[in-house]
N, C-alpha and C. Protein backbone atom coordinates (compact mmCIF):
# COMPACT_ATOMS: atom_id res chain seq x y z
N UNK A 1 50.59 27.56 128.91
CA UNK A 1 50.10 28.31 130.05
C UNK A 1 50.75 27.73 131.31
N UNK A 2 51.02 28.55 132.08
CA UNK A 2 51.58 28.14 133.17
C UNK A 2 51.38 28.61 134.74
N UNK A 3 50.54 28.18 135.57
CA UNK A 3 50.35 28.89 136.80
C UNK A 3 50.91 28.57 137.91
N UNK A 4 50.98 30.04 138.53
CA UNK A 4 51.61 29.85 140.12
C UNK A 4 50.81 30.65 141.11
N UNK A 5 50.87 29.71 141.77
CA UNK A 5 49.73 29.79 143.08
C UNK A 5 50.57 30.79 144.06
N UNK A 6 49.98 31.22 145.12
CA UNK A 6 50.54 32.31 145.86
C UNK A 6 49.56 32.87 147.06
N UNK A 7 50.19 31.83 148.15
CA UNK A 7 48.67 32.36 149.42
C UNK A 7 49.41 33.54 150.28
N UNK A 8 48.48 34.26 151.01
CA UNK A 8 48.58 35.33 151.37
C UNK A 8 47.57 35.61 152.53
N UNK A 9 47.73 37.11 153.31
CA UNK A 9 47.22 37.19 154.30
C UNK A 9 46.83 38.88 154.31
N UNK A 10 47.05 39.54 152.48
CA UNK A 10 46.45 41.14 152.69
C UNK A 10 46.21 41.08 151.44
N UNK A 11 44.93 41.27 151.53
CA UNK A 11 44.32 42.14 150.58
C UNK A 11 44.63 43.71 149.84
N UNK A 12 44.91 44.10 150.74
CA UNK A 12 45.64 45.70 150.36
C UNK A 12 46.62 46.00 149.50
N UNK A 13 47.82 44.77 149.90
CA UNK A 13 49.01 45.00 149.27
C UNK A 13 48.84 44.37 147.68
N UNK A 14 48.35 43.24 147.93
CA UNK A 14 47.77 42.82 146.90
C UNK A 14 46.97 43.14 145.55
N UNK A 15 45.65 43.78 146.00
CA UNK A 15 45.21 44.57 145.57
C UNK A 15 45.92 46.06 144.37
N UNK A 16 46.78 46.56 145.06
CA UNK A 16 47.50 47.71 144.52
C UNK A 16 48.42 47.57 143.31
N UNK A 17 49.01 45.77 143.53
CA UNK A 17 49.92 45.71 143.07
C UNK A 17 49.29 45.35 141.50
N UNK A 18 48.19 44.24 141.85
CA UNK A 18 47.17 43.50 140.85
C UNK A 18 46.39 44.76 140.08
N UNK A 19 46.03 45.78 140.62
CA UNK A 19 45.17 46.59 139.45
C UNK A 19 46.30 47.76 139.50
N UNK A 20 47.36 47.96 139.28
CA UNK A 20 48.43 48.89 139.07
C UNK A 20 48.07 49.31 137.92
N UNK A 21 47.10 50.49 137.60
CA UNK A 21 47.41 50.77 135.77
C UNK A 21 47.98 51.67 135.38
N UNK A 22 49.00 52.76 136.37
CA UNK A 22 50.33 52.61 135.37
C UNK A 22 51.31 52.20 135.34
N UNK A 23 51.97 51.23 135.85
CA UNK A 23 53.01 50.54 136.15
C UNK A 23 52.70 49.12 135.58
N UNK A 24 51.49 48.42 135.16
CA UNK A 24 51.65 47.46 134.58
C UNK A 24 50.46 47.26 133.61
N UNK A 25 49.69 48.61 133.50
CA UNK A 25 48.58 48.54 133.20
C UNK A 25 47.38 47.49 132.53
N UNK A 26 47.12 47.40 134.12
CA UNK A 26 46.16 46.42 134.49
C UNK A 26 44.78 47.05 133.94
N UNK A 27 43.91 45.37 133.79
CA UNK A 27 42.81 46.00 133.33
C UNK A 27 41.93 44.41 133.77
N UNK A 28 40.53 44.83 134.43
CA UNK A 28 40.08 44.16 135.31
C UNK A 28 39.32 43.28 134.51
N UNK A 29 39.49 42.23 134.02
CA UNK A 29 38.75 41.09 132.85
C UNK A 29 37.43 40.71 133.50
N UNK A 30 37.38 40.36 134.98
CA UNK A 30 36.27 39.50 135.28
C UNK A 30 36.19 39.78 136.83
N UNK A 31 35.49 39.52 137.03
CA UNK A 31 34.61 39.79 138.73
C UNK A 31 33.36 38.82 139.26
N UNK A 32 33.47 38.85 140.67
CA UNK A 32 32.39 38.41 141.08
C UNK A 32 32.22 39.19 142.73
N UNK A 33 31.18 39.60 143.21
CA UNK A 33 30.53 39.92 144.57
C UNK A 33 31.96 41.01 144.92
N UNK A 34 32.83 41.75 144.39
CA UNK A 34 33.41 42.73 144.95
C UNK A 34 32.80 44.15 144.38
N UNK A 35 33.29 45.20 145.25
CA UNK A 35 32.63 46.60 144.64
C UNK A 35 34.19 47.21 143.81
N UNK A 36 34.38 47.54 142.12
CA UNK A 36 35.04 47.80 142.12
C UNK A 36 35.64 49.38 141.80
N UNK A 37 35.01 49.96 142.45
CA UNK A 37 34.81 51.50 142.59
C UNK A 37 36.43 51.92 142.57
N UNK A 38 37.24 51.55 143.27
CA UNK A 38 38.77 51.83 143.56
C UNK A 38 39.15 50.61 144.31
N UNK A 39 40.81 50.44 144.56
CA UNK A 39 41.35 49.51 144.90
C UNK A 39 40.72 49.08 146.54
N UNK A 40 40.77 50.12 146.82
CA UNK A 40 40.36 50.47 148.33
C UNK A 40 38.96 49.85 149.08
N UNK A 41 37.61 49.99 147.58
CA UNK A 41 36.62 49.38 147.79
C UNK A 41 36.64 47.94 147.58
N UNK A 42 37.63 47.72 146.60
CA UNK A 42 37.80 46.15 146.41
C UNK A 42 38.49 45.38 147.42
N UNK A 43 39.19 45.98 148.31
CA UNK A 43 39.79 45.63 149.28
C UNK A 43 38.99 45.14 150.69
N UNK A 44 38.02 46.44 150.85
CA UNK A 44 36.77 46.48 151.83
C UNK A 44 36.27 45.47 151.47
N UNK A 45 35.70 44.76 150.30
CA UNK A 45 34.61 43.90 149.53
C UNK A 45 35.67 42.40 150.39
N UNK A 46 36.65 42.18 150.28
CA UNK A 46 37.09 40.67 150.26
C UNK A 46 37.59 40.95 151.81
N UNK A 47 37.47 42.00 152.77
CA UNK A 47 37.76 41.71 154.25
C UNK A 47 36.58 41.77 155.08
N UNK A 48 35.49 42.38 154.40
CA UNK A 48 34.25 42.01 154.94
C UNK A 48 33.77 40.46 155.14
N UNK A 49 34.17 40.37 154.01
CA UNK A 49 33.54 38.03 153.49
C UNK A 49 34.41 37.70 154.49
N UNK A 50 36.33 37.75 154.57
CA UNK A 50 36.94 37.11 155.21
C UNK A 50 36.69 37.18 156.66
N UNK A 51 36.27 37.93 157.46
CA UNK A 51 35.63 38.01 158.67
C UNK A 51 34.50 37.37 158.80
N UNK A 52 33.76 37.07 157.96
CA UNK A 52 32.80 35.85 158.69
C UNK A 52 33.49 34.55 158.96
N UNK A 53 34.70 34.23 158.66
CA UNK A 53 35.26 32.82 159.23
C UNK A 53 36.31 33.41 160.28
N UNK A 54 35.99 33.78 161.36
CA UNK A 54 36.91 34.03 163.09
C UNK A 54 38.44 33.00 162.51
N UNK A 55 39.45 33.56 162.51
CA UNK A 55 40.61 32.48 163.22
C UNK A 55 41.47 32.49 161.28
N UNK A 56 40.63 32.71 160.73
CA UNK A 56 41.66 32.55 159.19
C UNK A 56 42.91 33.02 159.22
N UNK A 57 44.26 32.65 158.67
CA UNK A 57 45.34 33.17 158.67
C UNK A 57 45.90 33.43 157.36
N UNK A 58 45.36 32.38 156.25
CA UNK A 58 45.73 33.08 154.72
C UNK A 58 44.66 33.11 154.18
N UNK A 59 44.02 34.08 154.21
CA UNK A 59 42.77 34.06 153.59
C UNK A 59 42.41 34.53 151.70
N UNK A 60 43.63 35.38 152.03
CA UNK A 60 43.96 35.73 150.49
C UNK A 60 44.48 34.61 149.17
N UNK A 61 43.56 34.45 148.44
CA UNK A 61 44.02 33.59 147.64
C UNK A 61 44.34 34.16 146.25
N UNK A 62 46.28 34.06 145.39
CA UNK A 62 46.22 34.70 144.56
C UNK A 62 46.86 33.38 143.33
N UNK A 63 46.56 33.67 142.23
CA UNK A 63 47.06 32.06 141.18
C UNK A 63 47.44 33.73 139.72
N UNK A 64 48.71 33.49 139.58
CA UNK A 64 48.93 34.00 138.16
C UNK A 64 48.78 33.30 137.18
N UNK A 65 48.39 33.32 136.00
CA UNK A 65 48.12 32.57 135.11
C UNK A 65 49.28 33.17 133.97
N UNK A 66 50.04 32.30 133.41
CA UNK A 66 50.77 33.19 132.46
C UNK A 66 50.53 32.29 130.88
N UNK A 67 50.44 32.92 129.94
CA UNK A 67 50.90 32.31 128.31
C UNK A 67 51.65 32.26 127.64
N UNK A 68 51.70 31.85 126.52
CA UNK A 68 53.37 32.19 125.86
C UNK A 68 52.91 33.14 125.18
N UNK A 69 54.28 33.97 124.44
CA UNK A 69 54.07 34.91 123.95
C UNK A 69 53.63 34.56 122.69
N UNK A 70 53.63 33.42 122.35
CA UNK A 70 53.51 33.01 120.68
C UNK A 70 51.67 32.81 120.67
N UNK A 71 51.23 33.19 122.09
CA UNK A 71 49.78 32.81 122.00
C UNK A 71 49.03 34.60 122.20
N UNK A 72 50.00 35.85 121.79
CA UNK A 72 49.46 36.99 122.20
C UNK A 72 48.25 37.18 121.94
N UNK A 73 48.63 36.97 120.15
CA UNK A 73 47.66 37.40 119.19
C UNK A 73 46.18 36.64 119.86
N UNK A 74 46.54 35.02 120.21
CA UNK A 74 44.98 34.36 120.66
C UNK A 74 44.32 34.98 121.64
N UNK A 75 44.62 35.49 122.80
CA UNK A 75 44.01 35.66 123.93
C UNK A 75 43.75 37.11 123.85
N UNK A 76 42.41 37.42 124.02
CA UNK A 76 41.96 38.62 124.63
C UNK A 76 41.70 38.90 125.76
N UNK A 77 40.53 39.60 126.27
CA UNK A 77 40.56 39.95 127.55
C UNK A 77 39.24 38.66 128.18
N UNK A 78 38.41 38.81 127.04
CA UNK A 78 37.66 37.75 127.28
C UNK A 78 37.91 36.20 127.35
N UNK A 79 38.73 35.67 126.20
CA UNK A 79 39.25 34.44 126.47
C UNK A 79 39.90 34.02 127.62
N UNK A 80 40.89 35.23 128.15
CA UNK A 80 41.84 35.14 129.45
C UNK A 80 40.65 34.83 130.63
N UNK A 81 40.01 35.73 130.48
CA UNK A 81 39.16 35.65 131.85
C UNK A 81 38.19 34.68 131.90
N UNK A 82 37.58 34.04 130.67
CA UNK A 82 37.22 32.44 130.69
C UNK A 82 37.78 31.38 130.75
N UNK A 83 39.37 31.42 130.62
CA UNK A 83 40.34 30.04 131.07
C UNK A 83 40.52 30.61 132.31
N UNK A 84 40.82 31.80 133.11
CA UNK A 84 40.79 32.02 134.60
C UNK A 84 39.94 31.42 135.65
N UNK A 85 38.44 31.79 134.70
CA UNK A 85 37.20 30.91 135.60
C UNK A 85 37.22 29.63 134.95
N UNK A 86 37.95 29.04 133.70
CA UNK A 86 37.43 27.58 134.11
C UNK A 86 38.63 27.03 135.00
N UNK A 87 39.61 27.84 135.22
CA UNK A 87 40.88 27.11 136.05
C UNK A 87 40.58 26.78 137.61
N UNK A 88 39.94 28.36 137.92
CA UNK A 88 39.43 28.20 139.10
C UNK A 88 38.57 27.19 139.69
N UNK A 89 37.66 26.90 138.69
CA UNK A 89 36.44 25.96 138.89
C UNK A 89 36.98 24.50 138.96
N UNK A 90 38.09 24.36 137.79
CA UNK A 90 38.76 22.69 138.60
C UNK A 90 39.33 22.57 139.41
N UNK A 91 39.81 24.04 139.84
CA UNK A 91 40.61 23.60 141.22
C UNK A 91 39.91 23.70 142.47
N UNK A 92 38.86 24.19 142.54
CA UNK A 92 37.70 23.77 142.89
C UNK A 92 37.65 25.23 144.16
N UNK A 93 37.92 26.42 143.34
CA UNK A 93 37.73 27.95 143.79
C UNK A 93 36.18 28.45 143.29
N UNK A 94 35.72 28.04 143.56
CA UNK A 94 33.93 28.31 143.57
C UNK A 94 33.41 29.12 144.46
N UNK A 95 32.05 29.78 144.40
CA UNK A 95 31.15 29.89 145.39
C UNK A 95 32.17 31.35 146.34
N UNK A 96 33.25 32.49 145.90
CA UNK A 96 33.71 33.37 146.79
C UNK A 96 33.70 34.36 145.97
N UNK A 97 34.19 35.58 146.28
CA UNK A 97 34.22 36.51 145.36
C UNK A 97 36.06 36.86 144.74
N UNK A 98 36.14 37.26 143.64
CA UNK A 98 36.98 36.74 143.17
C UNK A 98 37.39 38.27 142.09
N UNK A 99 38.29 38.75 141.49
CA UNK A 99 38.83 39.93 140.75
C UNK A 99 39.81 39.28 139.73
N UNK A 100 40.14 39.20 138.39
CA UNK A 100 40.52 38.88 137.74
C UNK A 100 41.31 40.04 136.76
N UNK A 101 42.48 40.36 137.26
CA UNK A 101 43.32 41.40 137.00
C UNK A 101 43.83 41.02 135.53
N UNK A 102 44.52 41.75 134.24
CA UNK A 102 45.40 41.35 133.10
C UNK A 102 46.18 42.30 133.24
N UNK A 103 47.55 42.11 133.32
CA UNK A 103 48.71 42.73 133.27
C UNK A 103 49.13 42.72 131.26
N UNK A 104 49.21 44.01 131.41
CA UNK A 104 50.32 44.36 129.55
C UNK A 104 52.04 44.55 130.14
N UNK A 105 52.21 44.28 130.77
CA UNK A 105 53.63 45.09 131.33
C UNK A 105 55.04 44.03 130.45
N UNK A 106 54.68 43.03 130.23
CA UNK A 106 55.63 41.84 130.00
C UNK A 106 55.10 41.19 128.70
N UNK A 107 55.93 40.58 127.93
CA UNK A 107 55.94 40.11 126.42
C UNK A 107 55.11 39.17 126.31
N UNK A 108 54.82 38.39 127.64
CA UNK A 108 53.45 37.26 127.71
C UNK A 108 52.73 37.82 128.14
N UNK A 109 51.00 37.24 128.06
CA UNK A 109 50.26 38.03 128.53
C UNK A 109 50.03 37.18 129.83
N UNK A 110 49.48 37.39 130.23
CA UNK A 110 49.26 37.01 131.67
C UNK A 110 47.99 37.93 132.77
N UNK A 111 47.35 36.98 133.71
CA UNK A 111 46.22 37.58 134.45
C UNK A 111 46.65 37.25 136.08
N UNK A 112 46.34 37.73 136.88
CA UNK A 112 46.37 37.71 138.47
C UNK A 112 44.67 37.68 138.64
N UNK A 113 44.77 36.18 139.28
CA UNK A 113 43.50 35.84 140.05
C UNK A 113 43.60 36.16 141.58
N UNK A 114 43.11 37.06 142.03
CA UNK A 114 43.00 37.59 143.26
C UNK A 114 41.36 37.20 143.73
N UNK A 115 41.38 36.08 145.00
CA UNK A 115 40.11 35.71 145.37
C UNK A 115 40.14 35.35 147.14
N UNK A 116 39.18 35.45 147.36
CA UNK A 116 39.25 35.04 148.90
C UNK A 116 38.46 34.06 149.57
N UNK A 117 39.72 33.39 150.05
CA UNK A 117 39.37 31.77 150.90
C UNK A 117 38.39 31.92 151.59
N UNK A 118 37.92 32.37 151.93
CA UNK A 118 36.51 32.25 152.81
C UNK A 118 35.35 32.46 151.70
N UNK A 119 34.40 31.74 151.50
CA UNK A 119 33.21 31.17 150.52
C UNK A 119 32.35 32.53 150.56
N UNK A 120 31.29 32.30 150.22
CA UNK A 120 30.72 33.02 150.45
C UNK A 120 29.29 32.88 151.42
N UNK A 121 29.15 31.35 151.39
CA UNK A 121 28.69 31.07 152.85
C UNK A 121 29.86 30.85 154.72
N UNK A 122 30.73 31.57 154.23
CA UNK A 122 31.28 31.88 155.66
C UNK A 122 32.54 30.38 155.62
N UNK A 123 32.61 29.43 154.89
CA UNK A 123 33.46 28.35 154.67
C UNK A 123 34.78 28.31 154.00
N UNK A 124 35.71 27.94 154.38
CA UNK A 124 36.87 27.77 153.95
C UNK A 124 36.95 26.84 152.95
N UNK A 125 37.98 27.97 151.37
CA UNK A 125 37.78 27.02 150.50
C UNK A 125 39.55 26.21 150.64
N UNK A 126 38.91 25.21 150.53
CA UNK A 126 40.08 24.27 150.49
C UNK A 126 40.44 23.44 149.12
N UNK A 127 40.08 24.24 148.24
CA UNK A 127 40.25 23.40 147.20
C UNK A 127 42.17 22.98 147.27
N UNK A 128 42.16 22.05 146.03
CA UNK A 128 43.57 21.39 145.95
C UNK A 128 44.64 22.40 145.47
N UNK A 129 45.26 22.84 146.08
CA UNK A 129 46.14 23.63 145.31
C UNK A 129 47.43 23.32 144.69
N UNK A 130 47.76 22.05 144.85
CA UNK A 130 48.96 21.44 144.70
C UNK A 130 49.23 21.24 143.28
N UNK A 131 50.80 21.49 143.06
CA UNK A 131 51.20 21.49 142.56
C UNK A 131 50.99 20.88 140.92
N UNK A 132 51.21 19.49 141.47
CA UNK A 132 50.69 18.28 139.98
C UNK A 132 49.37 18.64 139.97
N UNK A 133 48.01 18.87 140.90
CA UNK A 133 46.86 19.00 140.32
C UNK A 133 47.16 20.19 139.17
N UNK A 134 47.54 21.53 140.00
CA UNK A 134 47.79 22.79 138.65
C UNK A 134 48.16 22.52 137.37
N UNK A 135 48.95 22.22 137.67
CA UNK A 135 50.00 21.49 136.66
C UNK A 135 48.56 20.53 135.17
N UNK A 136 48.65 19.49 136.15
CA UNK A 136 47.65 18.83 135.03
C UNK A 136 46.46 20.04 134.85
N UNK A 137 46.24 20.32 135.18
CA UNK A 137 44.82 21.42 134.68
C UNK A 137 45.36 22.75 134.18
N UNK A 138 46.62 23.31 134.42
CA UNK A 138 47.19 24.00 132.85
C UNK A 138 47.43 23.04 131.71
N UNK A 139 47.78 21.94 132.20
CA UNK A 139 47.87 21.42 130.20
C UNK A 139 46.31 20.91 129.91
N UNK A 140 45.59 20.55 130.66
CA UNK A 140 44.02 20.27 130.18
C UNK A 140 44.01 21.70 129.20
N UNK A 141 43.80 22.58 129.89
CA UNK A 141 43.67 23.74 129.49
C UNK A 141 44.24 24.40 128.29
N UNK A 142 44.86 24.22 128.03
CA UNK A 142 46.28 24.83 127.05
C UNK A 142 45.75 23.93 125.40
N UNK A 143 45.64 22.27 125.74
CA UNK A 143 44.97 21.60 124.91
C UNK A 143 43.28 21.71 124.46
N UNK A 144 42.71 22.42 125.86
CA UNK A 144 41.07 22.85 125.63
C UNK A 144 41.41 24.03 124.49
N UNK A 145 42.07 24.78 124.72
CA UNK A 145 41.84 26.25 124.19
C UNK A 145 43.13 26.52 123.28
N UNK A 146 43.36 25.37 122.87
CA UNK A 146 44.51 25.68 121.66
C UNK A 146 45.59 26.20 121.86
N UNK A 147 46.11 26.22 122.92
CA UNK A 147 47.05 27.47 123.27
C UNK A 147 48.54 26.84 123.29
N UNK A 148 49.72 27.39 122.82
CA UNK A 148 51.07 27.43 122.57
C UNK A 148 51.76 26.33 124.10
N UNK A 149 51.99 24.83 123.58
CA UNK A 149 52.76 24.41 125.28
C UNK A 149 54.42 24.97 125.28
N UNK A 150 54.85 25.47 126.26
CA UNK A 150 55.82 25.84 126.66
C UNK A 150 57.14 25.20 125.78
N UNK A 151 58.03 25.18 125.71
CA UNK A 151 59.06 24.46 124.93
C UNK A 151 60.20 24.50 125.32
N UNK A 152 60.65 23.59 127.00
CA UNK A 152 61.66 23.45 127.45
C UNK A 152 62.12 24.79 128.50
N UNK A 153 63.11 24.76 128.90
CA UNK A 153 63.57 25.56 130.15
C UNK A 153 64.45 26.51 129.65
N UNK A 154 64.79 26.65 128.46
CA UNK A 154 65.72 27.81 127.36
C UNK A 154 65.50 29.03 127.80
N UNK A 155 63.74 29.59 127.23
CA UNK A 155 63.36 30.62 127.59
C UNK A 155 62.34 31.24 128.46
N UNK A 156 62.77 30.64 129.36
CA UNK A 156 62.36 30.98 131.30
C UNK A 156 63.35 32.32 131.57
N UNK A 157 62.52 33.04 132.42
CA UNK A 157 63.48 34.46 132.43
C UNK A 157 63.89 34.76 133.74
N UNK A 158 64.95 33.97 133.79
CA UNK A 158 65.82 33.88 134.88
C UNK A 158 65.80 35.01 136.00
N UNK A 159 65.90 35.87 135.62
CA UNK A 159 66.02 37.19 136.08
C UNK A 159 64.98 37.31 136.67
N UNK A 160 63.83 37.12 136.59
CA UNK A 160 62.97 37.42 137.65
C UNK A 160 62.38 36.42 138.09
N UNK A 161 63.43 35.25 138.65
CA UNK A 161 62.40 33.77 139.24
C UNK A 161 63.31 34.22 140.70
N UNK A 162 62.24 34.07 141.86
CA UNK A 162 63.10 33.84 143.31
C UNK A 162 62.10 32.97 143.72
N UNK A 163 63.50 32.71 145.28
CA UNK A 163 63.09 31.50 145.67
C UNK A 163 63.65 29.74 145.21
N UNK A 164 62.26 29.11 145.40
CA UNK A 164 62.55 27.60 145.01
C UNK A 164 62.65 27.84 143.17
N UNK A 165 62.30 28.63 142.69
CA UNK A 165 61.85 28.80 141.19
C UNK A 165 63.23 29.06 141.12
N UNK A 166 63.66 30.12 141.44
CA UNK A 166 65.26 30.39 141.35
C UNK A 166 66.55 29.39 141.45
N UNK A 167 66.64 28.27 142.53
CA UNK A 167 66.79 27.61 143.22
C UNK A 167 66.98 26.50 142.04
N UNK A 168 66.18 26.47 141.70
CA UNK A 168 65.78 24.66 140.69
C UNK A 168 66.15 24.88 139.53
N UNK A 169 66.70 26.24 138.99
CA UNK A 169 67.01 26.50 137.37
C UNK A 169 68.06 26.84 137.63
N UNK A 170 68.67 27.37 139.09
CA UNK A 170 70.09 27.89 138.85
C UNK A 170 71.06 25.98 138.83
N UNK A 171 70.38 24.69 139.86
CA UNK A 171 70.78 23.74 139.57
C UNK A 171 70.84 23.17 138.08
N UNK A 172 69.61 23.12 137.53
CA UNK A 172 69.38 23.16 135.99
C UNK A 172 70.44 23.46 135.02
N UNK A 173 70.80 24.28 135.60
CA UNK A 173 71.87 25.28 134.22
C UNK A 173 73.28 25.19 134.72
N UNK A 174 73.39 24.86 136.16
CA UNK A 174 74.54 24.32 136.67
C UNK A 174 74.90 22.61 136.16
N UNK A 175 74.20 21.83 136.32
CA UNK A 175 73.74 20.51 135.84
C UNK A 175 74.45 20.68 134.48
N UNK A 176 73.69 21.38 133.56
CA UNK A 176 73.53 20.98 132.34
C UNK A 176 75.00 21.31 131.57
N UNK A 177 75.30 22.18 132.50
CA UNK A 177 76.64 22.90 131.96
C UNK A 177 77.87 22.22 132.42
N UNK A 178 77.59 21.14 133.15
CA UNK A 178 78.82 20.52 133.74
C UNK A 178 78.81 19.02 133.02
N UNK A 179 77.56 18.85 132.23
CA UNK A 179 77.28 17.33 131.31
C UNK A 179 77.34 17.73 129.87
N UNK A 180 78.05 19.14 129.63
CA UNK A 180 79.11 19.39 128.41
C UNK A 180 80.12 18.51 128.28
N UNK A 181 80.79 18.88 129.31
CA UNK A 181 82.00 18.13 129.89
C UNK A 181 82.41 16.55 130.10
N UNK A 182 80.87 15.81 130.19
CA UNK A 182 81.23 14.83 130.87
C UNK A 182 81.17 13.51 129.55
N UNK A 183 82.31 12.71 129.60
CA UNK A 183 82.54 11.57 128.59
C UNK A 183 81.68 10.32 129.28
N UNK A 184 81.28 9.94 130.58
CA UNK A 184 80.04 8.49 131.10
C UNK A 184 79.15 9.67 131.71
């Protein structure tokens, strides 16, 4: 399992992209305190909360969760959306309202946690989002729930990493391909 965090500042765009069901057909595993009548109401639901904290600038909080494909068969809709909430809960995303999207579109399965930084008593959640914490609490996780660990940087799908993700594998494969070559 492998997650990437992703802060933000709209709900809207977000929203559309996360419950897309025909283009990636999404299907909504888990919820808390949103109305999910249409994208539109779910949208209303997490800018209402975010307005009780004046001055927020990323209030949108989104974490993909992805698996391997060798773990299809394990994960349902229910399992996904109980390693979602226990992920959330160590990283210490509690206490807000929260939408728990599953994408079929791609050969892994994978969920979009769409939740919002402002609590639900009006407080900013600050949990840790960093990097090595994630990190260690996908492999807690992966070892809690039996699930397939990743196996090297082979089959990462290049093609759709941007950015620093892009960035660090195109060195990777540049690196690796030039220590063919090298005799010290």
């Amino acid at each position: 399992m492998i997650a990437k965090i992703h802060p933000g500042n709209n709900f809207g765009g977000l929203v559309n992209y996360a419950n897309d069901i025909e283009k990636k057909d999404a299907v909504v595993v888990a919820s808390y305190g949103v109305s999910l009548a249409s994208n539109t109401a779910i949208t209303a639901s997490f800018k209402v909360q975010a307005k009780t904290h004046y001055g927020v600038k990323d209030f949108v909080g989104h974490i993909s969760l992805s698996f391997s494909p060798e773990d299809k068969d394990k994960v349902d809709n229910e399992l996904m959306a109980k390693i979602a909430q226990d992920y959330m809960r160590r990283m210490g995303i509690v206490n807000t309202q929260f939408v728990i999207f599953r994408h079929q579109d791609q050969p892994h399965p994978h969920v979009h946690i769409v939740y919002n930084r402002v609590d639900n008593d009006g407080n900013i959640i600050k949990g840790d989002c960093s990097f090595s914490k994630s990190a260690a609490i996908t492999k807690a996780l992966t070892r809690k729930y039996g699930l397939t660990f990743g196996k090297g940087k082979k089959n990462v799908r290049r093609d759709r990493l941007t950015g620093k993700d892009a960035i660090k594998y195109h060195l990777y494969d540049t690196i690796t391909a030039a220590l063919k070559d090298c005799i010290t």
